[in-house]
N, C-alpha and C. Protein backbone atom coordinates (compact mmCIF):
# COMPACT_ATOMS: atom_id res chain seq x y z
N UNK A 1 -15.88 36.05 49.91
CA UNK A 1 -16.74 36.05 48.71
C UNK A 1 -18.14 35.62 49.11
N UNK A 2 -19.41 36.34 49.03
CA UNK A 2 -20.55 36.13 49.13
C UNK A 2 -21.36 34.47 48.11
N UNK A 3 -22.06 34.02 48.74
CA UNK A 3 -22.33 32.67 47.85
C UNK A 3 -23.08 33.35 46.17
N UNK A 4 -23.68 34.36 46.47
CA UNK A 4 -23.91 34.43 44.69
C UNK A 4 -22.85 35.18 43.96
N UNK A 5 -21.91 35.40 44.33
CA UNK A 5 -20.90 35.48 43.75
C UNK A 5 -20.32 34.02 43.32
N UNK A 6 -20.17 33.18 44.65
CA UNK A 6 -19.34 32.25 44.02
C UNK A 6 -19.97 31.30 42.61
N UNK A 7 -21.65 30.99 42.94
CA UNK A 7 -22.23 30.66 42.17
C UNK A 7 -22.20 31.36 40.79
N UNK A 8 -21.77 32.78 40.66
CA UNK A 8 -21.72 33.56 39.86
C UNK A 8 -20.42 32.86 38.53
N UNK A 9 -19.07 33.44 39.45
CA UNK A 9 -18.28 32.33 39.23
C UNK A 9 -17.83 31.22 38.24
N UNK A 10 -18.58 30.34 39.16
CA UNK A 10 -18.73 28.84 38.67
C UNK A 10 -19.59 28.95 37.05
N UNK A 11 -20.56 30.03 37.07
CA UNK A 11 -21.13 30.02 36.10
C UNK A 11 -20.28 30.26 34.58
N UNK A 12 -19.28 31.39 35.28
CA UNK A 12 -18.86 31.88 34.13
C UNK A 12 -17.53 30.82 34.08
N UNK A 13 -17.02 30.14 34.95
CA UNK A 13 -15.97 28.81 34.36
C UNK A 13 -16.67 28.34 33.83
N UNK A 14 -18.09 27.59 33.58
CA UNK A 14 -18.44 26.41 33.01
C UNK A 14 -19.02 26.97 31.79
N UNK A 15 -19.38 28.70 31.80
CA UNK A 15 -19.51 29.15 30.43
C UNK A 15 -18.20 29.13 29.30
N UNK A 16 -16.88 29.56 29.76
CA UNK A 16 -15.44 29.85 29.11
C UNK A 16 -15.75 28.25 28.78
N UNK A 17 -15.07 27.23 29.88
CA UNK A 17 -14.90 26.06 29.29
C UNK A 17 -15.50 25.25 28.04
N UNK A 18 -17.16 25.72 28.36
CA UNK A 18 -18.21 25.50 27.30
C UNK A 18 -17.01 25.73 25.54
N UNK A 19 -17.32 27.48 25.93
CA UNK A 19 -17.04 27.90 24.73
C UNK A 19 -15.13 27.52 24.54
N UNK A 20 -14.59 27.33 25.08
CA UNK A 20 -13.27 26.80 24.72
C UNK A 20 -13.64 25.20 23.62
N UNK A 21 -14.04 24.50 24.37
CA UNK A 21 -14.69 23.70 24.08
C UNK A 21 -15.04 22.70 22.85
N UNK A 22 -16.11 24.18 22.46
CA UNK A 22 -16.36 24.46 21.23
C UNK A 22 -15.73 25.15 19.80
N UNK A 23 -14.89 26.06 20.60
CA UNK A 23 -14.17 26.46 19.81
C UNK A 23 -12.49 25.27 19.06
N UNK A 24 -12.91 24.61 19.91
CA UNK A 24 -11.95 23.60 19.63
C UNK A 24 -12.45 22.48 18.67
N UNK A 25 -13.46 22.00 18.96
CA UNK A 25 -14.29 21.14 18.16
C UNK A 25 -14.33 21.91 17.05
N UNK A 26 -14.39 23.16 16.51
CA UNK A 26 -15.02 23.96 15.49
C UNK A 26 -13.51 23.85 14.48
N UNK A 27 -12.53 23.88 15.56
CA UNK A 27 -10.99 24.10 15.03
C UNK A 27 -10.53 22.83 14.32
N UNK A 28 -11.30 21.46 14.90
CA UNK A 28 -10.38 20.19 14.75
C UNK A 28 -11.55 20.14 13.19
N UNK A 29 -12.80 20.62 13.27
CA UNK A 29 -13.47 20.37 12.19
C UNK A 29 -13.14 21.06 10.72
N UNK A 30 -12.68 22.54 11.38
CA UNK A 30 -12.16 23.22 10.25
C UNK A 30 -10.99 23.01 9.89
N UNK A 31 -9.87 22.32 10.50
CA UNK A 31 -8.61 21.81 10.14
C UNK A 31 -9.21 20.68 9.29
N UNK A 32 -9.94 19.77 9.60
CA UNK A 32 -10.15 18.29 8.63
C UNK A 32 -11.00 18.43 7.41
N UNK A 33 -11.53 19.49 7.13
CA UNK A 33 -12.17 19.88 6.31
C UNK A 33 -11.83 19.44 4.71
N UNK A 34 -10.84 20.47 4.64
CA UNK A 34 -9.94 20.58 3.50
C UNK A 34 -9.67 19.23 2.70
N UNK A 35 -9.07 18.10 4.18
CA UNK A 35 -8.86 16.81 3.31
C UNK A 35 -9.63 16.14 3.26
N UNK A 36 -11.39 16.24 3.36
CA UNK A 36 -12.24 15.28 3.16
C UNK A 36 -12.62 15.56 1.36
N UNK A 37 -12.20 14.43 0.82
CA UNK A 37 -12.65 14.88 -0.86
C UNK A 37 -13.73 13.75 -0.79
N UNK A 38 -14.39 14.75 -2.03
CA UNK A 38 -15.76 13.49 -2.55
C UNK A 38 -15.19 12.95 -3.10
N UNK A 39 -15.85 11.69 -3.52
CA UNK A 39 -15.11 10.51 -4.35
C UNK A 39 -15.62 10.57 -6.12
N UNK A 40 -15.14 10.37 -6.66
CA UNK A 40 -15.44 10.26 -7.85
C UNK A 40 -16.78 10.02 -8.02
N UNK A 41 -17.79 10.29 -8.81
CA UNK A 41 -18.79 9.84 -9.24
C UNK A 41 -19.16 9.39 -10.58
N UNK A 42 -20.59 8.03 -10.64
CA UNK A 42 -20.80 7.91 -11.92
C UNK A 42 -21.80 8.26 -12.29
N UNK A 43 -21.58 9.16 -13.45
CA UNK A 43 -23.08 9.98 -13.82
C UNK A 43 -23.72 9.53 -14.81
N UNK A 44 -24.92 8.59 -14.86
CA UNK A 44 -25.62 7.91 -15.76
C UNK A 44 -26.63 8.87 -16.35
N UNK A 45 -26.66 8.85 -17.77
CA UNK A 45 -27.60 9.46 -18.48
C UNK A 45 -29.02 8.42 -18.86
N UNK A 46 -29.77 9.38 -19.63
CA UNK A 46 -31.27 8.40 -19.81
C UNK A 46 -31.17 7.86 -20.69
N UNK A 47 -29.95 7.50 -21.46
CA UNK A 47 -29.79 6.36 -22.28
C UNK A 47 -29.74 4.62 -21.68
N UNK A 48 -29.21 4.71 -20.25
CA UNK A 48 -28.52 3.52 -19.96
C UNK A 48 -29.77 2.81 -19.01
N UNK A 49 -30.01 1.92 -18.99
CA UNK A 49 -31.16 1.09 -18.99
C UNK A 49 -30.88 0.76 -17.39
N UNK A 50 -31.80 0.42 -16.74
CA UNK A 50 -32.05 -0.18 -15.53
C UNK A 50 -30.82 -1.80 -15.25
N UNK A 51 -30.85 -2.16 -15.50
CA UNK A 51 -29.61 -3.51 -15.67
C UNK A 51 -28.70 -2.80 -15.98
N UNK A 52 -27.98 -2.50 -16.84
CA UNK A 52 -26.97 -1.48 -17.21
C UNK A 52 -26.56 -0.55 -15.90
N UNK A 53 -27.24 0.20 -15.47
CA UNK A 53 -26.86 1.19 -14.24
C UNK A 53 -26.59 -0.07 -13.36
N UNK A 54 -27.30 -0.98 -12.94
CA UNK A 54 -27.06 -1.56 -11.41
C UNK A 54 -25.74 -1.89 -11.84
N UNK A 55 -25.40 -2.66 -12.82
CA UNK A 55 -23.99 -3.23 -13.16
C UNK A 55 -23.18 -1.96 -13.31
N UNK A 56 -23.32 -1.26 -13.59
CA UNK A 56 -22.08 0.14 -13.43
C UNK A 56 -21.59 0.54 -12.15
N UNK A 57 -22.64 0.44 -11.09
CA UNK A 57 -22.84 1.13 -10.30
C UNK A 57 -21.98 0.21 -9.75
N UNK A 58 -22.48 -0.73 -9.24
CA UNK A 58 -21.32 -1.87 -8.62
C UNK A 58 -20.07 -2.63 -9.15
N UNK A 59 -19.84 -2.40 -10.57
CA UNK A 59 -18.45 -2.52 -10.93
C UNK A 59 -17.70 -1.22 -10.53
N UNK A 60 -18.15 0.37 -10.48
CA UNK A 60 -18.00 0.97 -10.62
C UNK A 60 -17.30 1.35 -8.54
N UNK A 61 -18.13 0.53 -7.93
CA UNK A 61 -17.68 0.84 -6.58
C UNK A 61 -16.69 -0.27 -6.28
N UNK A 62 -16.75 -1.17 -7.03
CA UNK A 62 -15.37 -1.69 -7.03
C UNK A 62 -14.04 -1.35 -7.67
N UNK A 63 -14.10 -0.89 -9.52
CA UNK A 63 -13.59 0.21 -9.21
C UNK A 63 -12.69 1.11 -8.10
N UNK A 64 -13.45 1.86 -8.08
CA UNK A 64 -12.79 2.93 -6.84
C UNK A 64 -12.27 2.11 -5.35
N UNK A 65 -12.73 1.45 -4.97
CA UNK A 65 -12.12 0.40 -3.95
C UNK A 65 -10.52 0.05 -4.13
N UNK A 66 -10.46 -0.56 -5.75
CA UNK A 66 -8.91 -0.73 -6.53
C UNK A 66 -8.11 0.68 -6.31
N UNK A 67 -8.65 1.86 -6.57
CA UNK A 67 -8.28 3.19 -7.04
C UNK A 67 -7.84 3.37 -5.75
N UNK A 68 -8.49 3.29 -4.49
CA UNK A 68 -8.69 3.96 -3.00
C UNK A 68 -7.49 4.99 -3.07
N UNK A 69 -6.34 4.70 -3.08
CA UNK A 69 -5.54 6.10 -3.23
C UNK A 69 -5.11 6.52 -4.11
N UNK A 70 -5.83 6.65 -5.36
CA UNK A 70 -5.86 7.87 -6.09
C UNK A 70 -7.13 8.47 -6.53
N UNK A 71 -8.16 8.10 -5.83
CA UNK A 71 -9.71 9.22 -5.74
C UNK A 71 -9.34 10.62 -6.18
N UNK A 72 -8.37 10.59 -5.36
CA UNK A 72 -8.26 12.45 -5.38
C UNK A 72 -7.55 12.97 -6.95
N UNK A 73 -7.40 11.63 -7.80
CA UNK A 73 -6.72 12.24 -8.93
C UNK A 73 -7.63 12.57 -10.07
N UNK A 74 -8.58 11.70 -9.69
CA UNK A 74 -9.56 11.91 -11.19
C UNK A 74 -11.10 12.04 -10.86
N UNK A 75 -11.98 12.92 -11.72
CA UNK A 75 -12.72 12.87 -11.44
C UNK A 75 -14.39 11.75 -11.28
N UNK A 76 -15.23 13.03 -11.82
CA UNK A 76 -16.49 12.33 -12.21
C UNK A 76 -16.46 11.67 -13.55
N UNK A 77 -17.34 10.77 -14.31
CA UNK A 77 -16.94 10.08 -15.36
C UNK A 77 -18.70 9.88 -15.57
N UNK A 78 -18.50 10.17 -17.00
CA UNK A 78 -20.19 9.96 -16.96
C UNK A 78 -20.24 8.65 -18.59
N UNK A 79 -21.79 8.01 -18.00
CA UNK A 79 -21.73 6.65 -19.11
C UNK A 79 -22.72 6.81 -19.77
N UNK A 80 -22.76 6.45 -20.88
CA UNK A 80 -23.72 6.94 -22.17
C UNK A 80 -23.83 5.28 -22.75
N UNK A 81 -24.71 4.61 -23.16
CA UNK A 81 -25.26 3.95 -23.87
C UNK A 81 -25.74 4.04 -25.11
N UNK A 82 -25.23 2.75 -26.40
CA UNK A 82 -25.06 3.40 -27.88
C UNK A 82 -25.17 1.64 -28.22
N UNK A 83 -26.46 1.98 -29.26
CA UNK A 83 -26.89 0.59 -30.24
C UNK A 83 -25.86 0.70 -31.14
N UNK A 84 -24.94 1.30 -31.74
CA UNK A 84 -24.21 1.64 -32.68
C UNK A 84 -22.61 1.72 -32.52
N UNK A 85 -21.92 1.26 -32.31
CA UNK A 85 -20.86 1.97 -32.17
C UNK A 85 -19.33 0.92 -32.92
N UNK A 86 -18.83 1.93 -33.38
CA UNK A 86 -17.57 1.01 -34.21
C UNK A 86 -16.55 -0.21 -33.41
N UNK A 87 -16.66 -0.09 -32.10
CA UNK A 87 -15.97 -1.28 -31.03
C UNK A 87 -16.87 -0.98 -29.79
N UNK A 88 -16.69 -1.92 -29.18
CA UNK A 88 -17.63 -2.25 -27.63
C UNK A 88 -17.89 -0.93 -26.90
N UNK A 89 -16.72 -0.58 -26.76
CA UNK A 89 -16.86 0.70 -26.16
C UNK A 89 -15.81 1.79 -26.41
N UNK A 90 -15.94 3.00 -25.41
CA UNK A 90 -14.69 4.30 -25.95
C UNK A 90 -14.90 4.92 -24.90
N UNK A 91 -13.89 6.43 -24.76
CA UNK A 91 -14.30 7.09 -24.12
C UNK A 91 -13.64 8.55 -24.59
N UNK A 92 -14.07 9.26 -24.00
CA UNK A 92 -14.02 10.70 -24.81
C UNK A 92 -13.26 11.47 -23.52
N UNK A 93 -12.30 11.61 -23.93
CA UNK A 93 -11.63 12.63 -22.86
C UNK A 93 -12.26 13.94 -22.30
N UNK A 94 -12.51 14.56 -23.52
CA UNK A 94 -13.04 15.81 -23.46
C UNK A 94 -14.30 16.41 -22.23
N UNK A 95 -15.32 14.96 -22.76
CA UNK A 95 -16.38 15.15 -21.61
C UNK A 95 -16.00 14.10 -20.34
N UNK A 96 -15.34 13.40 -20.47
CA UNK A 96 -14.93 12.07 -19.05
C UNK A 96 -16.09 11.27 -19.52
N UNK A 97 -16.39 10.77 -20.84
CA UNK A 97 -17.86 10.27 -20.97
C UNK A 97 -17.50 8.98 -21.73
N UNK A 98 -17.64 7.54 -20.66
CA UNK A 98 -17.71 6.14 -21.37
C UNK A 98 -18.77 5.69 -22.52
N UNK A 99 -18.85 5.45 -23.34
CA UNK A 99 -19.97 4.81 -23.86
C UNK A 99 -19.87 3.65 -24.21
N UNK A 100 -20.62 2.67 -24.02
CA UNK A 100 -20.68 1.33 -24.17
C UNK A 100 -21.97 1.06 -25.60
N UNK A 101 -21.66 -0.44 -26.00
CA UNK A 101 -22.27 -0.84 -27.03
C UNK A 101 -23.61 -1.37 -26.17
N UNK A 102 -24.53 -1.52 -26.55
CA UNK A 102 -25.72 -2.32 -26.03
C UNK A 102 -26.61 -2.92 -27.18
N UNK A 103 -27.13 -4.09 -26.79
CA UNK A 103 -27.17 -5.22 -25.87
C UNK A 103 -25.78 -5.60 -25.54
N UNK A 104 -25.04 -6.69 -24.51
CA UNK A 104 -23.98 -6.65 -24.34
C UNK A 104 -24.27 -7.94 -23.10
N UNK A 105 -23.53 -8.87 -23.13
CA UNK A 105 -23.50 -9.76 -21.94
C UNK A 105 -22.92 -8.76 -21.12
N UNK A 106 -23.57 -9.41 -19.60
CA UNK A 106 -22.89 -8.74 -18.09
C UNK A 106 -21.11 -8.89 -18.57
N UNK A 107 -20.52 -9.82 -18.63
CA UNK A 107 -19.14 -10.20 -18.79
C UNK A 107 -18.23 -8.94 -19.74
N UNK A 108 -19.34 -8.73 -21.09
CA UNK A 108 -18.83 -8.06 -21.83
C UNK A 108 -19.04 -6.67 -21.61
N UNK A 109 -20.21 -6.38 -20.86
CA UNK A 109 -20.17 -5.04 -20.01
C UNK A 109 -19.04 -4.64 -18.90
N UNK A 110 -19.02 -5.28 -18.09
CA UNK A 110 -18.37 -5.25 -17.36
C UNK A 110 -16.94 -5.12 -17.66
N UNK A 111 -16.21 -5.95 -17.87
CA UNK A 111 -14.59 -5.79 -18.87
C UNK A 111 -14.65 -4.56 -19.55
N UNK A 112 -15.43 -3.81 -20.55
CA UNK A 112 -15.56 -2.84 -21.21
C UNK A 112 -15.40 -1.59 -20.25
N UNK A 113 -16.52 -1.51 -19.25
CA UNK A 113 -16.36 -0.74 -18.41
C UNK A 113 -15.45 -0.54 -17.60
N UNK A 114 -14.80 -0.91 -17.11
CA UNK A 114 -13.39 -1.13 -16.48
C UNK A 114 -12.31 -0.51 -17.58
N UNK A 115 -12.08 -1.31 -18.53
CA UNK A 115 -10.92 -1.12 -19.50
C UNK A 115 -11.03 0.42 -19.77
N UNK A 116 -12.18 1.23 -19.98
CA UNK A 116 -13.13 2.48 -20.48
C UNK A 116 -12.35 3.64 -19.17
N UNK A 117 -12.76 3.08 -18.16
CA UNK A 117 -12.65 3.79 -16.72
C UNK A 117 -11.18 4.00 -16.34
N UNK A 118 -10.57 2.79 -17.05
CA UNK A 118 -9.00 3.09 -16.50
C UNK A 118 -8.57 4.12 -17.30
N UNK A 119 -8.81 4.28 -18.99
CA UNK A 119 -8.34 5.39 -19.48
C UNK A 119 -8.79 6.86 -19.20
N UNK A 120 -10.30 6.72 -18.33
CA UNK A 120 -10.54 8.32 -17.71
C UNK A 120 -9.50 8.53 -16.49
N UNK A 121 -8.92 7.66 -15.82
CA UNK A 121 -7.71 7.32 -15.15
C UNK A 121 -6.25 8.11 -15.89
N UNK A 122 -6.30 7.46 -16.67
CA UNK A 122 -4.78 7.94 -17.35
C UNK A 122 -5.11 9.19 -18.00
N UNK A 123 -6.29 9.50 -18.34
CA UNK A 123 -6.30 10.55 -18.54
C UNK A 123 -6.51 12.07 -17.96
N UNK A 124 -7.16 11.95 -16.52
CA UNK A 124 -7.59 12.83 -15.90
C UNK A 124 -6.62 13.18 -14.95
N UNK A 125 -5.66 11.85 -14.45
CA UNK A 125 -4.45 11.61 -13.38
C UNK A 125 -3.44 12.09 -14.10
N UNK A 126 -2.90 13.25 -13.54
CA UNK A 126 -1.65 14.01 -13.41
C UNK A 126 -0.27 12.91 -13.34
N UNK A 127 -0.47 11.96 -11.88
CA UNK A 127 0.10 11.75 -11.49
C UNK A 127 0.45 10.01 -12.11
N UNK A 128 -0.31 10.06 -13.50
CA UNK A 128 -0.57 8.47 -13.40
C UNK A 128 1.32 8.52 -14.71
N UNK A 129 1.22 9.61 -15.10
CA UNK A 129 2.62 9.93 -15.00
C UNK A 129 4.00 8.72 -14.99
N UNK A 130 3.89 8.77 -13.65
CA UNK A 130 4.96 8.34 -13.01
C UNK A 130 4.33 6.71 -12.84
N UNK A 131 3.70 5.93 -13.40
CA UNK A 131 2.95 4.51 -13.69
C UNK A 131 4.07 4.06 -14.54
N UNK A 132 4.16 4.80 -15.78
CA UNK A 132 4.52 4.58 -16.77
C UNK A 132 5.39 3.37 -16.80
N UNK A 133 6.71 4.18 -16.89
CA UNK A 133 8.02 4.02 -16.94
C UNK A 133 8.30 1.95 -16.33
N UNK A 134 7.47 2.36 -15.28
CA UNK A 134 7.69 0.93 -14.47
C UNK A 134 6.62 -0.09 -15.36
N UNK A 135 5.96 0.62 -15.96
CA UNK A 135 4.83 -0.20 -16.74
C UNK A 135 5.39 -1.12 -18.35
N UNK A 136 6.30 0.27 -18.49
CA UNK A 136 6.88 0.06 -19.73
C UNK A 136 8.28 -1.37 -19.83
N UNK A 137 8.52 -1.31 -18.45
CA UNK A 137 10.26 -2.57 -18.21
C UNK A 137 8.98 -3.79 -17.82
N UNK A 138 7.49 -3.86 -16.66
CA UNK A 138 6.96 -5.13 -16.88
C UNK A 138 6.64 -5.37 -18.23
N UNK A 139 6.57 -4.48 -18.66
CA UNK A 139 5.91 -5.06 -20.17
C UNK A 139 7.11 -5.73 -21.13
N UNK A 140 8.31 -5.36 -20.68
CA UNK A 140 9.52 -5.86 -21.53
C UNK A 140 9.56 -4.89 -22.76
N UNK A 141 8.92 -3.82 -22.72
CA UNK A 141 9.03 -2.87 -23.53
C UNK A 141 10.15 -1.35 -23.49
N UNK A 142 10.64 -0.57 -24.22
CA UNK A 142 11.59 0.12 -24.19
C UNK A 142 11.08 1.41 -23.70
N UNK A 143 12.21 1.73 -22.61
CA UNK A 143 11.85 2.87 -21.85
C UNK A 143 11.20 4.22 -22.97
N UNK A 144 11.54 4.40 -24.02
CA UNK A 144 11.22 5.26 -25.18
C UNK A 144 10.13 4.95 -25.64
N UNK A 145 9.16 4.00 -25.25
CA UNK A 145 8.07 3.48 -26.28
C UNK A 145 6.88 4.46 -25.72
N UNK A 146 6.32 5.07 -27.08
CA UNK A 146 5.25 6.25 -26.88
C UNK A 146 4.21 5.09 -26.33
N UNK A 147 3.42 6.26 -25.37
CA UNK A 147 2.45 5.27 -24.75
C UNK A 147 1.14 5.42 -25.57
N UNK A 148 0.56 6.36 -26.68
CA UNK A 148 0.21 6.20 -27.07
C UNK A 148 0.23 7.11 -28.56
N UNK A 149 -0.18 7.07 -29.63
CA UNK A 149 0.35 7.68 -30.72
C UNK A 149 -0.85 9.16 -30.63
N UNK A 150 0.04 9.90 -31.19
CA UNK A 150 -0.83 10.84 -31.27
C UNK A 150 -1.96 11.54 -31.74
N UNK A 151 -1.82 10.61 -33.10
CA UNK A 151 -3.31 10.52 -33.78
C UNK A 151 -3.95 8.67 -33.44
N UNK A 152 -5.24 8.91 -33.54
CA UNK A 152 -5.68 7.31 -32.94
C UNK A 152 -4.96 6.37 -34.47
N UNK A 153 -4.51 5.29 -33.78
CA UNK A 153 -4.04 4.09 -34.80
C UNK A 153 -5.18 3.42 -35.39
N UNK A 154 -5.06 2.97 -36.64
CA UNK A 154 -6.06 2.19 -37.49
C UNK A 154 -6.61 0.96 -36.24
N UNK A 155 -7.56 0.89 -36.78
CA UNK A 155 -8.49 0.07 -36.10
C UNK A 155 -8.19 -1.37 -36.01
N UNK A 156 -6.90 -1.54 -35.86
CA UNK A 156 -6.76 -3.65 -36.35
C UNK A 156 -6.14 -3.77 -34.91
N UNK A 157 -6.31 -5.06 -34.94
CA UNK A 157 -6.58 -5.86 -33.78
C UNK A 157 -4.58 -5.71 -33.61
N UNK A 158 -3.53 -6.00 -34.26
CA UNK A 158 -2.31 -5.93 -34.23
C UNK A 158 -1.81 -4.58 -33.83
N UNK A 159 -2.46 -2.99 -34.14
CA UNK A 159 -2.08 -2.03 -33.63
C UNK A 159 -2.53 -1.91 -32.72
N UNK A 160 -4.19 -2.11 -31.98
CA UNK A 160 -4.69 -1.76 -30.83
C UNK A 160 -3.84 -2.44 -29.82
N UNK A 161 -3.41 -4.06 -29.94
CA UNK A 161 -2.56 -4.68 -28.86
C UNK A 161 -1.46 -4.28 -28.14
N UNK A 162 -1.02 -3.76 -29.55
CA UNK A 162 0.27 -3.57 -29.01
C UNK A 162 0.40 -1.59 -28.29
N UNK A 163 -0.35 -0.65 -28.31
CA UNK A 163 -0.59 0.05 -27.69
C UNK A 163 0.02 -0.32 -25.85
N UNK A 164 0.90 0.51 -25.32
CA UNK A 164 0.94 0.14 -23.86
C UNK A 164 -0.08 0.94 -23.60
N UNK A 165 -1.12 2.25 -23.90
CA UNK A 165 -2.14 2.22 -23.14
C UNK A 165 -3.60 1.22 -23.07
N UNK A 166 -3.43 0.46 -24.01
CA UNK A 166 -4.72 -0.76 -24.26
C UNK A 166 -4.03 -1.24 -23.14
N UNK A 167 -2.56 -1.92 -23.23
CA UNK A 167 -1.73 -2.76 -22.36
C UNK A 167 -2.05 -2.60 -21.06
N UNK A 168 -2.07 -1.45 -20.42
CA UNK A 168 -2.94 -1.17 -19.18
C UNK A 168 -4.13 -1.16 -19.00
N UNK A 169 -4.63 -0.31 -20.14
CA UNK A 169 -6.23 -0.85 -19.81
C UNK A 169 -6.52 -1.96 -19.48
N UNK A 170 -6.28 -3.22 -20.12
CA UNK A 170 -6.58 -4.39 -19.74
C UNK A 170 -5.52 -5.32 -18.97
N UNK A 171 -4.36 -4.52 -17.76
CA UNK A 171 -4.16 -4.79 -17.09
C UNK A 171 -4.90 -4.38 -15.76
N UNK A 172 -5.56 -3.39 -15.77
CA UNK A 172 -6.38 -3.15 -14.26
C UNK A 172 -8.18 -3.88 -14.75
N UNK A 173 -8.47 -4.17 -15.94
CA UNK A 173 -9.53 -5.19 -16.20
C UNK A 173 -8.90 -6.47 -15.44
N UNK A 174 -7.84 -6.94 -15.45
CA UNK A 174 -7.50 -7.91 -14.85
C UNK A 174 -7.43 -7.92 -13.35
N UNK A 175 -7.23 -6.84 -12.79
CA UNK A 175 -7.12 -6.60 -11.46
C UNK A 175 -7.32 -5.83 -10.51
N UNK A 176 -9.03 -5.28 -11.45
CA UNK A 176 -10.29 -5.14 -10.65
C UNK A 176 -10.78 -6.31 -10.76
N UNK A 177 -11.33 -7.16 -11.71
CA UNK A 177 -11.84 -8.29 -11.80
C UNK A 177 -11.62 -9.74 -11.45
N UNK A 178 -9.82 -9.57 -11.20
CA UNK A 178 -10.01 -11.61 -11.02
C UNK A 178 -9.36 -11.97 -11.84
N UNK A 179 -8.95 -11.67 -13.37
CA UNK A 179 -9.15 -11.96 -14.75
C UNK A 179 -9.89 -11.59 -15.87
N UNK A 180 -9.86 -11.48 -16.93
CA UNK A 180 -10.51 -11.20 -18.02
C UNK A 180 -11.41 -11.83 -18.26
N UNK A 181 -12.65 -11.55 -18.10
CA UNK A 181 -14.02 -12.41 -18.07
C UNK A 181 -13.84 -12.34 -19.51
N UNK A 182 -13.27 -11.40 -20.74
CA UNK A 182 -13.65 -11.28 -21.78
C UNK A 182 -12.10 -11.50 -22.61
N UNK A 183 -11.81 -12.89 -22.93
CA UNK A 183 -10.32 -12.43 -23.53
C UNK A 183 -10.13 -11.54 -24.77
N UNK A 184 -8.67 -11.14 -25.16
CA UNK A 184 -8.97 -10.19 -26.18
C UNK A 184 -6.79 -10.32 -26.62
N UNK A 185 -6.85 -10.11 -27.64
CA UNK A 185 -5.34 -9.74 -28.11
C UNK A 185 -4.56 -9.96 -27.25
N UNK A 186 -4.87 -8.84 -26.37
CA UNK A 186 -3.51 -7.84 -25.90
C UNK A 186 -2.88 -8.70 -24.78
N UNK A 187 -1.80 -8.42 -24.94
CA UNK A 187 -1.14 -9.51 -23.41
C UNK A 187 -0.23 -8.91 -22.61
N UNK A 188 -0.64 -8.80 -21.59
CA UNK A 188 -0.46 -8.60 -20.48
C UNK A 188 0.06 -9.44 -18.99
N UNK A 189 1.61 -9.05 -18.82
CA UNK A 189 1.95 -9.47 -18.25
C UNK A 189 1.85 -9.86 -16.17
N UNK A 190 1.81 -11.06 -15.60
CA UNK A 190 1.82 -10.92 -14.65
C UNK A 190 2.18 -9.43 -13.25
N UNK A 191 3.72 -9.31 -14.22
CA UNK A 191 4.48 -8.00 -13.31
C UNK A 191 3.66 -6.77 -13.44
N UNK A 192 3.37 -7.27 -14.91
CA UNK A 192 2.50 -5.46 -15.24
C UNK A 192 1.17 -5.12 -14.55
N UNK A 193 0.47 -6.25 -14.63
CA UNK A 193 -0.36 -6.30 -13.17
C UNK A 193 -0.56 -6.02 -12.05
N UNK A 194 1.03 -6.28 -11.01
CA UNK A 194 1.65 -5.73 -9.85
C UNK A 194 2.06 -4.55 -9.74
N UNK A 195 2.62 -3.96 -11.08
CA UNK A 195 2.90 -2.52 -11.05
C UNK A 195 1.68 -2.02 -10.83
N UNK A 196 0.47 -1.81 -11.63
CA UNK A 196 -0.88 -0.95 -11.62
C UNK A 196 -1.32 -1.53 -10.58
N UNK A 197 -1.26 -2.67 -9.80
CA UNK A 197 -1.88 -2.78 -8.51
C UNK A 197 -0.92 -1.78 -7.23
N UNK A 198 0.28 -1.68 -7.60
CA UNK A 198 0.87 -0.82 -6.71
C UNK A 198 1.14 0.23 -6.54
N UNK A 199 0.72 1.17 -7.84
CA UNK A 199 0.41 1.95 -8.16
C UNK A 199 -0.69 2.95 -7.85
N UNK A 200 -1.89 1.92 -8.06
CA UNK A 200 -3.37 2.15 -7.21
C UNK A 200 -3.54 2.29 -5.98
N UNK A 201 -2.48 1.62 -4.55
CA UNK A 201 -2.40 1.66 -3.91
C UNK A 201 -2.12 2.72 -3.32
N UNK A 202 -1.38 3.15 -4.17
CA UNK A 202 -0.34 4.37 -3.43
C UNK A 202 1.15 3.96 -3.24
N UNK A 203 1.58 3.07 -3.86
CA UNK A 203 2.95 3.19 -3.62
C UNK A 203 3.80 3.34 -5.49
């Protein structure tokens, strides 16, 4: 073999290898693709005030921290701000849209927002499903008990409590937060706590 041949060669191994290479890198990227999901987002409108957003934003990434494996169940959730409104806060299935009362202590923002966020949770999650059942025996409640009625219940403090979806709501207020910065009715048990924390987890 003449030397510019061999140099020839060498060229075209270190070209193949190149492109093997690459084609591999291109392969491991297009295989991982698929399972990289965005994470939920919070979409603030020009109602919600400068204080208001920072506090969303960072309850809100704590939040999803609690959630970490179930991101992939629910989506974006957007927050609306309201001088008016018949209780602290709500949320509207239809659009994924929280609205909160304002003015509002941090404490009472915060709890609201959470309690608000877990029901775009139960509502957007397919899978939140299968929560239930185990939600329904911590609660000491009967495997048959509707989780929530089908038209909204009168507004008193004795029907909202006893709701098992309030019952959760303000069991993951309890455990994103620490505790209920804001007490309220509904009671909520230690176990029921552990369920939606294990739940959130992924198990």
């Amino acid at each position: 073999m003449r030397p510019g041949e061999r140099r020839g060669g060498r060229l075209a191994l270190r070209l193949a290898a190149a492109l093997l290479a690459a084609l591999a890198l291109f392969s491991d990227w297009e295989g991982a693709a698929p399972t990289r999901r965005h994470a939920p987002q919070l979409i603030v409108d020009d109602s919600v005030g400068a204080d208001l957003e920072a506090l969303a934003r960072e309850t809100w990434g704590r939040f999803l921290v609690f959630f970490r494996a179930r991101q992939g169940c629910f989506g974006d959730v957007r927050l609306h701000a309201a001088r008016a409104l018949d209780s602290r806060a709500g949320y509207d299935p239809a659009s994924a849209t929280v609205t909160v009362q304002v003015p509002g202590t941090p404490a009472m923002l915060e709890s609201a927002l959470v309690h608000e966020w877990a029901h775009h949770v139960e509502f957007q999650c397919s899978a939140h499903q299968s929560l239930r059942p185990a939600f329904l025996a911590a609660q000491g409640l009967p495997a048959d008990t509707p989780w929530r009625p089908e038209e909204p219940a009168p507004p008193t403090t004795g029907d909202w409590s006893a709701l098992p979806s309030e019952q959760y709501a303000e069991a993951v207020v309890e455990a994103v937060l620490g505790g209920r910065p804001v007490p309220t009715w509904v009671r909520v048990s230690p176990q029921a706590v552990a369920v939606v924390e294990a739940w959130a987890s992924g198990h």
